[in-house]
PDB file of N, CA and C in Angstrom:
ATOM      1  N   UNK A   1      85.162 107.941 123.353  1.00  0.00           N
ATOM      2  CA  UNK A   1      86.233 108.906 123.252  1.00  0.00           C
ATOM      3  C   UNK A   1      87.538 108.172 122.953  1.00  0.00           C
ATOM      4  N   UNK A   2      88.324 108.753 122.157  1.00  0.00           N
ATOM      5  CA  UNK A   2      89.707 108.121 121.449  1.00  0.00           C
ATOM      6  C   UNK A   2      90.821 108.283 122.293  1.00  0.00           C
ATOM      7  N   UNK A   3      91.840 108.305 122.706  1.00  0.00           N
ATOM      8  CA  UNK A   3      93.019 108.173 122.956  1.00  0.00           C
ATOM      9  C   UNK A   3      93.490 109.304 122.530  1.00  0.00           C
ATOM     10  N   UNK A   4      94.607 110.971 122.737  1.00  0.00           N
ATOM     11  CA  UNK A   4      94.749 111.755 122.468  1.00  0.00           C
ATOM     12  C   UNK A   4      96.018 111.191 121.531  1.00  0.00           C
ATOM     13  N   UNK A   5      95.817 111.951 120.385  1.00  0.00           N
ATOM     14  CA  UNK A   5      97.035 111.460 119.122  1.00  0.00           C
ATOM     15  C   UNK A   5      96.710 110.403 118.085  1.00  0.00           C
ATOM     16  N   UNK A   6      95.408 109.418 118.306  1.00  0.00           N
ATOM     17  CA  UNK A   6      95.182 108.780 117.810  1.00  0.00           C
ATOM     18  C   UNK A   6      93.901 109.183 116.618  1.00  0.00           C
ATOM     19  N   UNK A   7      94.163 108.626 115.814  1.00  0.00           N
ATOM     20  CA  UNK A   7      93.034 109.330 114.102  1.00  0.00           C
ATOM     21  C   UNK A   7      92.168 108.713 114.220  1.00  0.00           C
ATOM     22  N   UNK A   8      90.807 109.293 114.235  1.00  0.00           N
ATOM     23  CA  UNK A   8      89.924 108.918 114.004  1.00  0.00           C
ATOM     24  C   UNK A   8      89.577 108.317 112.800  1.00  0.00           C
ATOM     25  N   UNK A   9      89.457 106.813 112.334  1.00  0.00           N
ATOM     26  CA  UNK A   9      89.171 105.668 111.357  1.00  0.00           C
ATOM     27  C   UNK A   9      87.942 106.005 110.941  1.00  0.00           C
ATOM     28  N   UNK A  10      86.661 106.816 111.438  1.00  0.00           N
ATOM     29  CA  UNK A  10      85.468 106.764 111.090  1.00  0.00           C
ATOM     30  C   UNK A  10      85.377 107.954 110.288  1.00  0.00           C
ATOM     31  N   UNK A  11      86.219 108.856 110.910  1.00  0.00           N
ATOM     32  CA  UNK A  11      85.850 110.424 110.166  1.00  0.00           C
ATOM     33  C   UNK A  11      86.031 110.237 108.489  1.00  0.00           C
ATOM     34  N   UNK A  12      86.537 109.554 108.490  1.00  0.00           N
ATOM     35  CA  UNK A  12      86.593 109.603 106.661  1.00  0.00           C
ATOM     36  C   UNK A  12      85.575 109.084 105.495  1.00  0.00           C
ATOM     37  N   UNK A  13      84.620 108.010 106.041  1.00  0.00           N
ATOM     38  CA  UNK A  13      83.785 108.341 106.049  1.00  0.00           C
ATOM     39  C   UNK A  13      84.175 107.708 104.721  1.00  0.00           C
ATOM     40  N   UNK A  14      85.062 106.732 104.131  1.00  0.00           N
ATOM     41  CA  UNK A  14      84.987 106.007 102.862  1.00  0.00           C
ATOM     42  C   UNK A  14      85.833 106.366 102.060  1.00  0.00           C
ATOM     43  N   UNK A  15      86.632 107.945 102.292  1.00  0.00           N
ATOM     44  CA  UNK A  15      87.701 108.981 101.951  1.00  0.00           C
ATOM     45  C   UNK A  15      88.758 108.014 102.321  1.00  0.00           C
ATOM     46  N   UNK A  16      89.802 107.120 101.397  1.00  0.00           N
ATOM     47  CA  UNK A  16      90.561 107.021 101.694  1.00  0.00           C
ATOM     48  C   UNK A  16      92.020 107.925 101.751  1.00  0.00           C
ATOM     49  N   UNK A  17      92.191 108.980 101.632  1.00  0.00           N
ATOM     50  CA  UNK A  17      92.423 109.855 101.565  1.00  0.00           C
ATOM     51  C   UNK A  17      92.745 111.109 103.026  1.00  0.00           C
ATOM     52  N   UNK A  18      91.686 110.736 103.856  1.00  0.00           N
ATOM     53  CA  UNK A  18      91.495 111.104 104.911  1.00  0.00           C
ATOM     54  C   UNK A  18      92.055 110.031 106.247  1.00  0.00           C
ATOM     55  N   UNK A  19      92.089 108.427 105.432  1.00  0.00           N
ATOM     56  CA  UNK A  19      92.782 107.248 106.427  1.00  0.00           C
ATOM     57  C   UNK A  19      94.341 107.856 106.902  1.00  0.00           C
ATOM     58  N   UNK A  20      94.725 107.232 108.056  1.00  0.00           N
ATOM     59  CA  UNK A  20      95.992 107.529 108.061  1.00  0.00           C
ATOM     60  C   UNK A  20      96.869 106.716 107.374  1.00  0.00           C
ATOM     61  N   UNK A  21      97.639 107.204 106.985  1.00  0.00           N
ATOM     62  CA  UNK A  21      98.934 106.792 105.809  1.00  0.00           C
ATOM     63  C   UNK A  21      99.669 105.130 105.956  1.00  0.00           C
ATOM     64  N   UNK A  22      99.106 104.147 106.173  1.00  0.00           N
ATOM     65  CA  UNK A  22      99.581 103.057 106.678  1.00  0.00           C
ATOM     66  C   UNK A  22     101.554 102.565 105.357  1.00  0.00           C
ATOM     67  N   UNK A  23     100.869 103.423 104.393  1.00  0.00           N
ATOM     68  CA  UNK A  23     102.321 102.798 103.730  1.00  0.00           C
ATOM     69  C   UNK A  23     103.178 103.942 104.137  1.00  0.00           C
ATOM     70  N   UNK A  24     102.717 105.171 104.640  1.00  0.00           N
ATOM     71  CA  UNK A  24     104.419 105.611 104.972  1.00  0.00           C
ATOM     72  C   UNK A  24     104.776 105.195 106.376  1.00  0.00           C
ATOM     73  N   UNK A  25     104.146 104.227 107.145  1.00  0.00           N
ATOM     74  CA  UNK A  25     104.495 103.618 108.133  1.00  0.00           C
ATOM     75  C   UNK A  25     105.392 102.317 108.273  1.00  0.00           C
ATOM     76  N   UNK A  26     105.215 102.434 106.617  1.00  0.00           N
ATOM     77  CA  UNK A  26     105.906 100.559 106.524  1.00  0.00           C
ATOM     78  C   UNK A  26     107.952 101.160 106.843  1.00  0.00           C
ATOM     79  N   UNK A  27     108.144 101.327 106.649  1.00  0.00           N
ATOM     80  CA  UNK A  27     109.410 101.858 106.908  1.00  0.00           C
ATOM     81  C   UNK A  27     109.805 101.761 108.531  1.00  0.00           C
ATOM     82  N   UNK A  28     108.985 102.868 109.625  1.00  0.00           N
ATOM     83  CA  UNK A  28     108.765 102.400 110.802  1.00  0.00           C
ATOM     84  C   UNK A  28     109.021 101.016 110.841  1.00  0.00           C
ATOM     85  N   UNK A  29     107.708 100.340 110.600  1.00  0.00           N
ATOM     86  CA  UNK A  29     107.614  99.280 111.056  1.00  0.00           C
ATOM     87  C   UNK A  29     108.584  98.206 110.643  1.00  0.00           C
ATOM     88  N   UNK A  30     109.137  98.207 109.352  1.00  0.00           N
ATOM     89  CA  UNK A  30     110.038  97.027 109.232  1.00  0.00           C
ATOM     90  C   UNK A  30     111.572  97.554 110.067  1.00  0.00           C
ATOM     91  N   UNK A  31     112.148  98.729 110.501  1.00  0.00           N
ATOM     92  CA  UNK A  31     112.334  98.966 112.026  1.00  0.00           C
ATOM     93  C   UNK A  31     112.704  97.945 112.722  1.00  0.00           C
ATOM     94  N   UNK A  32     111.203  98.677 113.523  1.00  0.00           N
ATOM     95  CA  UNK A  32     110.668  97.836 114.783  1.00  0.00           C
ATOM     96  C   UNK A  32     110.372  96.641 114.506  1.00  0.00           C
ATOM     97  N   UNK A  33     110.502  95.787 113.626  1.00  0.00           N
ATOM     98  CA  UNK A  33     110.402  94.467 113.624  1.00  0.00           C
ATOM     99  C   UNK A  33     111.558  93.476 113.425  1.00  0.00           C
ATOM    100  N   UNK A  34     112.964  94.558 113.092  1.00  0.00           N
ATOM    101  CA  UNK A  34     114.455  93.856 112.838  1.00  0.00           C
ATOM    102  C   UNK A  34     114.821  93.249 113.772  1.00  0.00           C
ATOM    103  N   UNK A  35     115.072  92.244 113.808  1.00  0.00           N
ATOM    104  CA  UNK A  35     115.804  91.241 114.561  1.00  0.00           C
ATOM    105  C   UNK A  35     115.253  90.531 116.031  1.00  0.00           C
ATOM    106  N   UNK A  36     113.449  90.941 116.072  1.00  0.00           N
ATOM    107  CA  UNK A  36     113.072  90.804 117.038  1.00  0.00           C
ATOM    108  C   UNK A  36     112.077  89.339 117.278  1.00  0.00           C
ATOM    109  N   UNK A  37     112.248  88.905 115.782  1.00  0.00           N
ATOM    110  CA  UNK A  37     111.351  87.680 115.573  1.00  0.00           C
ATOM    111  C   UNK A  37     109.611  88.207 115.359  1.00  0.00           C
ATOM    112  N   UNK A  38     108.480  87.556 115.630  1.00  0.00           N
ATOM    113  CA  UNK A  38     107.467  87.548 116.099  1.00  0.00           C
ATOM    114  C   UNK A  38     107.335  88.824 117.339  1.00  0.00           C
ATOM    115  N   UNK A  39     106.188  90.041 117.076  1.00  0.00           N
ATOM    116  CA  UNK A  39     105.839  90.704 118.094  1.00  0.00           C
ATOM    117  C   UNK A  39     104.196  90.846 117.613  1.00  0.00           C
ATOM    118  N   UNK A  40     103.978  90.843 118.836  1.00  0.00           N
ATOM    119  CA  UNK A  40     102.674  91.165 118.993  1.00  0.00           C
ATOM    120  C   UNK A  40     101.499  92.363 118.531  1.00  0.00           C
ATOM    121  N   UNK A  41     100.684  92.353 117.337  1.00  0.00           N
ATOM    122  CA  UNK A  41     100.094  93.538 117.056  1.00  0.00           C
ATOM    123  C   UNK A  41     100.042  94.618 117.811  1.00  0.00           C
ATOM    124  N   UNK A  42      99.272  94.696 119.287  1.00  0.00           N
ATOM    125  CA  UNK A  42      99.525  95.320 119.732  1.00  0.00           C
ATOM    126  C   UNK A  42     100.287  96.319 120.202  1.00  0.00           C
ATOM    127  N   UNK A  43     101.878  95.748 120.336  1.00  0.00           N
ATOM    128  CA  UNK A  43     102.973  95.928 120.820  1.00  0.00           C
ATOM    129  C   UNK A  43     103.690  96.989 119.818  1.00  0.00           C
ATOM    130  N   UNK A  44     103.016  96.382 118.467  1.00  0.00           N
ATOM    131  CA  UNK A  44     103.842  97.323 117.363  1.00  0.00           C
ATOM    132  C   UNK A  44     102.738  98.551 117.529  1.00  0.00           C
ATOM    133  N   UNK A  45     101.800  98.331 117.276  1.00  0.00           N
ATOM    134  CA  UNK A  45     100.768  99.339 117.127  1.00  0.00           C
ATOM    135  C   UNK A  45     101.530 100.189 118.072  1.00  0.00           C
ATOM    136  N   UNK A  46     101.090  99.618 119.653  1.00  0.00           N
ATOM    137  CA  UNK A  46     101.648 100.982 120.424  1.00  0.00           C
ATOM    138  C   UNK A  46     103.331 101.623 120.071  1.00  0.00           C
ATOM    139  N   UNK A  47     104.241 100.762 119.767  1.00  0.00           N
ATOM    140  CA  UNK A  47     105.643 101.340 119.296  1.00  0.00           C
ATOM    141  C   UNK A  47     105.401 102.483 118.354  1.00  0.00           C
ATOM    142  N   UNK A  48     104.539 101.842 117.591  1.00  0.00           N
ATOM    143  CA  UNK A  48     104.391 103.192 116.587  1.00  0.00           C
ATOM    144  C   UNK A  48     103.245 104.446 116.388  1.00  0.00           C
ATOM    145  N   UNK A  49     102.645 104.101 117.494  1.00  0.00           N
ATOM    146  CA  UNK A  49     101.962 105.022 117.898  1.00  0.00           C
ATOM    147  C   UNK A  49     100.080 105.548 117.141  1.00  0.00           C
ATOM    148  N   UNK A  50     100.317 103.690 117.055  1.00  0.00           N
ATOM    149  CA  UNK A  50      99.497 103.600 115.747  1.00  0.00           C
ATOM    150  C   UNK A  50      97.989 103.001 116.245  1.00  0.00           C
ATOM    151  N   UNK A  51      97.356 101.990 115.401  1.00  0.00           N
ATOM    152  CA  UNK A  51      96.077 101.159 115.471  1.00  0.00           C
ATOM    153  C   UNK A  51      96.200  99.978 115.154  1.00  0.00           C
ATOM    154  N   UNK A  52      95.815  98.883 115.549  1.00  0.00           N
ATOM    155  CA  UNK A  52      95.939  97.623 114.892  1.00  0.00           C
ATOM    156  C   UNK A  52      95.386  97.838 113.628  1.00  0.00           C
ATOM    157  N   UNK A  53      94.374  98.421 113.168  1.00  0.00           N
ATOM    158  CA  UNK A  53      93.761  98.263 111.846  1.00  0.00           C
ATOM    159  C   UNK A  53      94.872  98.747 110.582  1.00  0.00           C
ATOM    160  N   UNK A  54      95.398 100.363 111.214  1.00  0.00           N
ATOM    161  CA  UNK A  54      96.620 100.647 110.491  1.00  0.00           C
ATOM    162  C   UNK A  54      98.004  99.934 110.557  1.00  0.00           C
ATOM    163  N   UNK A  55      98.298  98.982 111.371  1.00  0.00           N
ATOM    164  CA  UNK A  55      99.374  98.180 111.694  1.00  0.00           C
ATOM    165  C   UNK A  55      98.941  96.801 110.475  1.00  0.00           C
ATOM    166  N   UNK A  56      97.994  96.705 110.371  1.00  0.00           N
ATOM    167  CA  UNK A  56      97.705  95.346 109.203  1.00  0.00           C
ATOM    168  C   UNK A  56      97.723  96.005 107.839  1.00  0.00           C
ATOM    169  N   UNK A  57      97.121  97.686 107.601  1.00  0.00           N
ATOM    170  CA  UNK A  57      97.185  97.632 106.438  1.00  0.00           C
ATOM    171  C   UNK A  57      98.465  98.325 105.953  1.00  0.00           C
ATOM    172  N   UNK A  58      99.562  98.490 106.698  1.00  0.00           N
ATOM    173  CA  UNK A  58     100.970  98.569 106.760  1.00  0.00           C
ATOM    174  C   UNK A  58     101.949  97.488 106.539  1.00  0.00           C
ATOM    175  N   UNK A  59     101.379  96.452 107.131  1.00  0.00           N
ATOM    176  CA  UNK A  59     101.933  94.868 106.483  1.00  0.00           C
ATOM    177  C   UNK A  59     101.106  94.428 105.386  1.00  0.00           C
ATOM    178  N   UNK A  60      99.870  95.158 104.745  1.00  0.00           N
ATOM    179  CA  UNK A  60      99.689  94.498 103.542  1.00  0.00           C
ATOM    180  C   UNK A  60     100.083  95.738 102.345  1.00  0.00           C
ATOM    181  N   UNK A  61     100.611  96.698 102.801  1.00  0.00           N
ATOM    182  CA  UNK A  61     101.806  97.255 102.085  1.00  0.00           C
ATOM    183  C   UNK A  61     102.808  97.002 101.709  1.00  0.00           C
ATOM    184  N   UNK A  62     103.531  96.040 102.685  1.00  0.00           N
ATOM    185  CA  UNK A  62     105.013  96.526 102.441  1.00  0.00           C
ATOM    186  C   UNK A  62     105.745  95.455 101.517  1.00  0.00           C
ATOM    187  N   UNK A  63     104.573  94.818 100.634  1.00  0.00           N
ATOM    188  CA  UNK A  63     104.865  94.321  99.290  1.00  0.00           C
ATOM    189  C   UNK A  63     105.767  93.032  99.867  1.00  0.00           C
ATOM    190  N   UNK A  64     105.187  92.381 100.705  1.00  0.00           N
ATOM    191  CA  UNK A  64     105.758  90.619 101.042  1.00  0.00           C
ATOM    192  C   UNK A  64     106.713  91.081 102.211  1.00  0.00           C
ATOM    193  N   UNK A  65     107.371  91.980 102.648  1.00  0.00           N
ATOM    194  CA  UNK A  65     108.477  92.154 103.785  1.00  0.00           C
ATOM    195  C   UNK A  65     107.791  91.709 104.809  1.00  0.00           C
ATOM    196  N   UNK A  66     106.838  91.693 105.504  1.00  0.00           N
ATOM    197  CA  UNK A  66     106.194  91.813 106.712  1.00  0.00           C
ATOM    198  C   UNK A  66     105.020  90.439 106.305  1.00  0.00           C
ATOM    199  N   UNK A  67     105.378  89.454 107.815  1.00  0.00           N
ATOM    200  CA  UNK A  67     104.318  88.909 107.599  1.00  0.00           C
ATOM    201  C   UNK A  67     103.102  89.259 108.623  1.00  0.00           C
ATOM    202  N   UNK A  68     102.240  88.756 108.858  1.00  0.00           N
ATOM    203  CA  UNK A  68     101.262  89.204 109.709  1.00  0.00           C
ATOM    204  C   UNK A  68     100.650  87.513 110.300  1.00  0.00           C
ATOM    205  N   UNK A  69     100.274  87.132 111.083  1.00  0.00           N
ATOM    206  CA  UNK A  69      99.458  85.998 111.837  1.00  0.00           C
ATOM    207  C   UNK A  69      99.332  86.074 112.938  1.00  0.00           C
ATOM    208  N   UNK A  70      98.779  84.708 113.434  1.00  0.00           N
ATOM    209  CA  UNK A  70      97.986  84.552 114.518  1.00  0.00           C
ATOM    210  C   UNK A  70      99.371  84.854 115.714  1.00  0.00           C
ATOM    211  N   UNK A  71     100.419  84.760 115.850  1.00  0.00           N
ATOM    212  CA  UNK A  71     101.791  85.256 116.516  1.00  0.00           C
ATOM    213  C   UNK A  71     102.000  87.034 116.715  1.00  0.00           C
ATOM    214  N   UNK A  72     101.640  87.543 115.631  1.00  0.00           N
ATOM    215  CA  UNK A  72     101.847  88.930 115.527  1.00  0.00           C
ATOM    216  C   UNK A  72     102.073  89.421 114.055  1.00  0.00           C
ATOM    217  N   UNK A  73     103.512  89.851 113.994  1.00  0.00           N
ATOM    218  CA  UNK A  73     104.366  90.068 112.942  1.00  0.00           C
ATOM    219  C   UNK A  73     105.470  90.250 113.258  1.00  0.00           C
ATOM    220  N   UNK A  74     106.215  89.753 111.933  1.00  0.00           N
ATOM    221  CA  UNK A  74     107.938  89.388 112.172  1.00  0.00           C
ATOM    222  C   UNK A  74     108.017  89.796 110.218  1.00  0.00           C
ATOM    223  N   UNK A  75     109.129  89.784 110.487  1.00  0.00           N
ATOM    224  CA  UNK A  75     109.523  90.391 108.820  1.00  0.00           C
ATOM    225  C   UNK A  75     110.122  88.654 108.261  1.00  0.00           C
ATOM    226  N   UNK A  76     109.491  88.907 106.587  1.00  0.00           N
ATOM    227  CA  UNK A  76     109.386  87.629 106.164  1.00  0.00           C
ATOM    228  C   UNK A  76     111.225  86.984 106.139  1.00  0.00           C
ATOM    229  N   UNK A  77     112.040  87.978 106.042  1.00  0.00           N
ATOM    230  CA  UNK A  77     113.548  87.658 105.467  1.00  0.00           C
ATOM    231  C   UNK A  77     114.031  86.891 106.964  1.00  0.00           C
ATOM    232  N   UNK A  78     113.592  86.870 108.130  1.00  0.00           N
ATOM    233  CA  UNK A  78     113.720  86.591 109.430  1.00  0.00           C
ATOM    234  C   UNK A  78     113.167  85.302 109.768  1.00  0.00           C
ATOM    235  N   UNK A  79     111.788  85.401 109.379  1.00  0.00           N
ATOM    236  CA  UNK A  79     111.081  84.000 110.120  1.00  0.00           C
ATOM    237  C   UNK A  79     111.554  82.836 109.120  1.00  0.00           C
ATOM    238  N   UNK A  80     111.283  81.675 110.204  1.00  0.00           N
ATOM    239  CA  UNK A  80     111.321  80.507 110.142  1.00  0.00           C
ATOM    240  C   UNK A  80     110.875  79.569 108.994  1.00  0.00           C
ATOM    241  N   UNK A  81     111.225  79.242 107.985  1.00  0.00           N
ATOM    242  CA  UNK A  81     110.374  78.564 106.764  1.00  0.00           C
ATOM    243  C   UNK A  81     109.074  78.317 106.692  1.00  0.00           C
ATOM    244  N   UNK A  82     108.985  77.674 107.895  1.00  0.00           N
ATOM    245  CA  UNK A  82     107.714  77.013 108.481  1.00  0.00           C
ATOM    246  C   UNK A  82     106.849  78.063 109.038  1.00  0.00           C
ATOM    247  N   UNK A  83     107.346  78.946 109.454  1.00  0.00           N
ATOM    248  CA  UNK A  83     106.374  80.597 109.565  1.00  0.00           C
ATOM    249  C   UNK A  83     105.609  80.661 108.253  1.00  0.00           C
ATOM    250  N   UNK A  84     106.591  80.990 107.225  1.00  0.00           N
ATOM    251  CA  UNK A  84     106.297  81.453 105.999  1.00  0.00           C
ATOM    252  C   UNK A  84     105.586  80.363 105.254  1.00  0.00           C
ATOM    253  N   UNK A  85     105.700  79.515 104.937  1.00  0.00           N
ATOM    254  CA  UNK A  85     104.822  78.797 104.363  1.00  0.00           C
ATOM    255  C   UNK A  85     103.376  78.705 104.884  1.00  0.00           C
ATOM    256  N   UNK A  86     103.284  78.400 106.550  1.00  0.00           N
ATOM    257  CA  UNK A  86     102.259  78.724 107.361  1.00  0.00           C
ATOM    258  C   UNK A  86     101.407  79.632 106.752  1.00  0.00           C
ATOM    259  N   UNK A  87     101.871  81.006 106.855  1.00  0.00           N
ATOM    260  CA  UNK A  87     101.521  82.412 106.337  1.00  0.00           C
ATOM    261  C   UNK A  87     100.742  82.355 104.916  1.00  0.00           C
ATOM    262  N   UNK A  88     101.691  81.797 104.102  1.00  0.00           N
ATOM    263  CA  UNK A  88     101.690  81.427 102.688  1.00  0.00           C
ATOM    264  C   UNK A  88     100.063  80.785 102.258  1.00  0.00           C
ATOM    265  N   UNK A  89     100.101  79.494 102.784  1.00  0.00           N
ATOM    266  CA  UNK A  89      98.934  78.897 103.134  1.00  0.00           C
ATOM    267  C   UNK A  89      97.589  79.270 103.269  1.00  0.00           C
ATOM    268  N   UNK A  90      97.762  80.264 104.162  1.00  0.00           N
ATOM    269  CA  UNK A  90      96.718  80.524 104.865  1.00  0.00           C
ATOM    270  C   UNK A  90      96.273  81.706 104.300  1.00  0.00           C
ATOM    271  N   UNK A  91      96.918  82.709 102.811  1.00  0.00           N
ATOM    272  CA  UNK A  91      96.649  83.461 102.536  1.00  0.00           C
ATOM    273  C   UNK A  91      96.007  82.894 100.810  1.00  0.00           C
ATOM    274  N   UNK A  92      96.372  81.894 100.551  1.00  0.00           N
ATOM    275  CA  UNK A  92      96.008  80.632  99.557  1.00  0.00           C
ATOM    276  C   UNK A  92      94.672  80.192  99.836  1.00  0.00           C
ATOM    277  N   UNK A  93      94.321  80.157 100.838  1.00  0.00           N
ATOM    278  CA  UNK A  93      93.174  79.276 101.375  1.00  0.00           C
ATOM    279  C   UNK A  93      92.038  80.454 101.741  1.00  0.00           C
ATOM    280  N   UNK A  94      92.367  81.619 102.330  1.00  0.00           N
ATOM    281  CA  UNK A  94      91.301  83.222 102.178  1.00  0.00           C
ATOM    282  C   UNK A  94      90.888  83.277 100.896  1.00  0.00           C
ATOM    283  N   UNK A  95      92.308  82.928 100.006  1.00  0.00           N
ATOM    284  CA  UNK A  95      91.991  83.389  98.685  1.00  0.00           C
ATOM    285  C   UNK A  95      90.524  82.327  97.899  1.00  0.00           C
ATOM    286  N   UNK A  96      90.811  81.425  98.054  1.00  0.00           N
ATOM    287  CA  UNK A  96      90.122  80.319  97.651  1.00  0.00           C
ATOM    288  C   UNK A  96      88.363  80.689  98.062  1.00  0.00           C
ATOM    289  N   UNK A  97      88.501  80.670  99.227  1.00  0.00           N
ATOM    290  CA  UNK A  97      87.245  81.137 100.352  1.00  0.00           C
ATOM    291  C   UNK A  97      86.436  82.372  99.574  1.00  0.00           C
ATOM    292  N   UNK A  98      86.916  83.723  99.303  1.00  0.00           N
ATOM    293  CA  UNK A  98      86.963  84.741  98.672  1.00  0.00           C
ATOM    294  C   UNK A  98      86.515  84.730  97.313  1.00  0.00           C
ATOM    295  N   UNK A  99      87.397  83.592  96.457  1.00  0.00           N
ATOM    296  CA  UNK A  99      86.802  83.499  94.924  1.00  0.00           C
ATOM    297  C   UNK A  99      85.550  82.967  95.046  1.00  0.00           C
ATOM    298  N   UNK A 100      85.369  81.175  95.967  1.00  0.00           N
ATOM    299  CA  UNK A 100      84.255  80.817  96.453  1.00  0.00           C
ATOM    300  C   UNK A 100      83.108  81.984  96.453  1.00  0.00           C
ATOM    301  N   UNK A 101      83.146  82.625  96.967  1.00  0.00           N
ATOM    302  CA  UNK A 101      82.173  83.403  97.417  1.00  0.00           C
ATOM    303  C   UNK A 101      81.521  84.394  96.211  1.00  0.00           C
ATOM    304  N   UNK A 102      82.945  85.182  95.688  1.00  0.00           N
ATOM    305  CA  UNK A 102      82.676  85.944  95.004  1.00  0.00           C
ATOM    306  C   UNK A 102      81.645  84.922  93.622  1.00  0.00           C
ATOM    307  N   UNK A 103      82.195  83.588  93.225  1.00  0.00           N
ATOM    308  CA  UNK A 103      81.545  82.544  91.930  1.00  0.00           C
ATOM    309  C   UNK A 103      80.072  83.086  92.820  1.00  0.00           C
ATOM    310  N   UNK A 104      79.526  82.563  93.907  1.00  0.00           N
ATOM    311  CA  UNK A 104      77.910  82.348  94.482  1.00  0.00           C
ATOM    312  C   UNK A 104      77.255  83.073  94.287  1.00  0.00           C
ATOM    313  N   UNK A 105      77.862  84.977  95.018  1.00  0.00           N
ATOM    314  CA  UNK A 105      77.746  86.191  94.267  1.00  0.00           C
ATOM    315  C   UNK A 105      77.361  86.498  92.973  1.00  0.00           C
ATOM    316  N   UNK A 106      77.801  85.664  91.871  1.00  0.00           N
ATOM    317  CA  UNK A 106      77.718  85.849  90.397  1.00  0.00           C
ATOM    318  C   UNK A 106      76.424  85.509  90.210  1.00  0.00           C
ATOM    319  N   UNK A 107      76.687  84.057  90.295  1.00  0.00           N
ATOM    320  CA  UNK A 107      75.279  83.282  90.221  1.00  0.00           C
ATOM    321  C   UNK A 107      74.249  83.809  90.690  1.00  0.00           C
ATOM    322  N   UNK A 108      74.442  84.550  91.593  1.00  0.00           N
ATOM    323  CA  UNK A 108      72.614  84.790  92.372  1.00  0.00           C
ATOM    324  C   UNK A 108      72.313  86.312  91.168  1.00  0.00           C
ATOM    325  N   UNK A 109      73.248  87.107  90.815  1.00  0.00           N
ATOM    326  CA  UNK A 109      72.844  88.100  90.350  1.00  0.00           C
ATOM    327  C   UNK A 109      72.824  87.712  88.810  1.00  0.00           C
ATOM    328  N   UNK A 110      73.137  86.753  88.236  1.00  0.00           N
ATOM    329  CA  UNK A 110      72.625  86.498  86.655  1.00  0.00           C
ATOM    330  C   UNK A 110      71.843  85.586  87.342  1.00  0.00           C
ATOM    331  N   UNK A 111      70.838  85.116  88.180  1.00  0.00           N
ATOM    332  CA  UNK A 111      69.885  84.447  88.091  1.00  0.00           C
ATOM    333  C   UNK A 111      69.956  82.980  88.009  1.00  0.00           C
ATOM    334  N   UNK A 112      71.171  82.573  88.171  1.00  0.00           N
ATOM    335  CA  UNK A 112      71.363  80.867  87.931  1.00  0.00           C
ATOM    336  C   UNK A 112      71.461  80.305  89.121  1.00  0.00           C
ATOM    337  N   UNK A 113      70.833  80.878  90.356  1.00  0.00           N
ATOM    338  CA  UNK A 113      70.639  80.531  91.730  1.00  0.00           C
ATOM    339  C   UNK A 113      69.548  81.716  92.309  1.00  0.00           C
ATOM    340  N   UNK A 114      68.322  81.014  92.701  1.00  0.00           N
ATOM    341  CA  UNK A 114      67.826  82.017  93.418  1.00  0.00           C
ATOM    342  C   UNK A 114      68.005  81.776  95.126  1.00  0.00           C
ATOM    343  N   UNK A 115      67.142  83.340  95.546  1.00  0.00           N
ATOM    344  CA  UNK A 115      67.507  83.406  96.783  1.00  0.00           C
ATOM    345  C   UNK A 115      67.405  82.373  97.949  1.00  0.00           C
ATOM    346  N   UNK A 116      66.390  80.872  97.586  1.00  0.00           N
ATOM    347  CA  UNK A 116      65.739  79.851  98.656  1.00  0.00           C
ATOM    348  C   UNK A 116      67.043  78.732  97.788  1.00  0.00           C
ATOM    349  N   UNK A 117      67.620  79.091  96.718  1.00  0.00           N
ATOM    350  CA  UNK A 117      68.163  77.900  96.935  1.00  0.00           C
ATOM    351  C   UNK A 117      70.073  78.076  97.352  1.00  0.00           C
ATOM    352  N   UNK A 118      70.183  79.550  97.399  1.00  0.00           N
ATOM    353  CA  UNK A 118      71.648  79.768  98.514  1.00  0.00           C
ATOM    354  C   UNK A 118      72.097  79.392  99.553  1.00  0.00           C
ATOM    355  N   UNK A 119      70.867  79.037 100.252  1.00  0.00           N
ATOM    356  CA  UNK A 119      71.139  78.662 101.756  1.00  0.00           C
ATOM    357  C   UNK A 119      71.817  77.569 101.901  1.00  0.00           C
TER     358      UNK A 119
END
């Protein structure tokens, strides 16, 4: 059972359409994140009355303003260089991981890797 006020993430069922609105939240949230440094997912989630899941895809809205890590989120014009590059990094290195994966993906389905030799 859910929390009263809170949207059910499952009912949609692949309908994004039916998700709750995480970009008209970005507004809220860059807000609640002025001048406060680093806060805790949580912390925003509950400020805004929200979900962590919709609290991340609200910072991967708001088109670079908002960063997101292992700290929380803090808005990028605020943090620390060394935040941001951190951030920077580490979204460089998913990426990398991601293409990785997606090249292995290729290969197994045109056949230039079969399934005993992926492992």
């Amino acid at each position: 059972m859910r929390p009263t006020g809170h949207p059910d993430l499952f009912a949609a069922r692949g309908d994004r359409f039916k998700r709750p609105a995480s970009a008209e939240m970005v507004p809220r949230f860059l807000n609640a994140l002025q001048g406060r440094g680093w806060v805790a997912g949580a912390v925003v989630a509950q400020e805004l009355g929200s979900n962590l899941r919709t609290v991340r895809a609200a910072a991967h809205e708001s088109g670079g303003l908002i960063l997101g890590g292992d700290k929380g989120y803090a808005l990028t014009t605020q943090a620390s260089l060394e935040d941001v590059t951190a951030v920077v990094n580490r979204h460089y290195s998913q990426a990398r991981q991601m293409r990785a994966r997606a090249m292995q993906i290729e290969k197994v389905r045109h056949g230039t890797v079969s399934t005993g030799d992926a492992a």
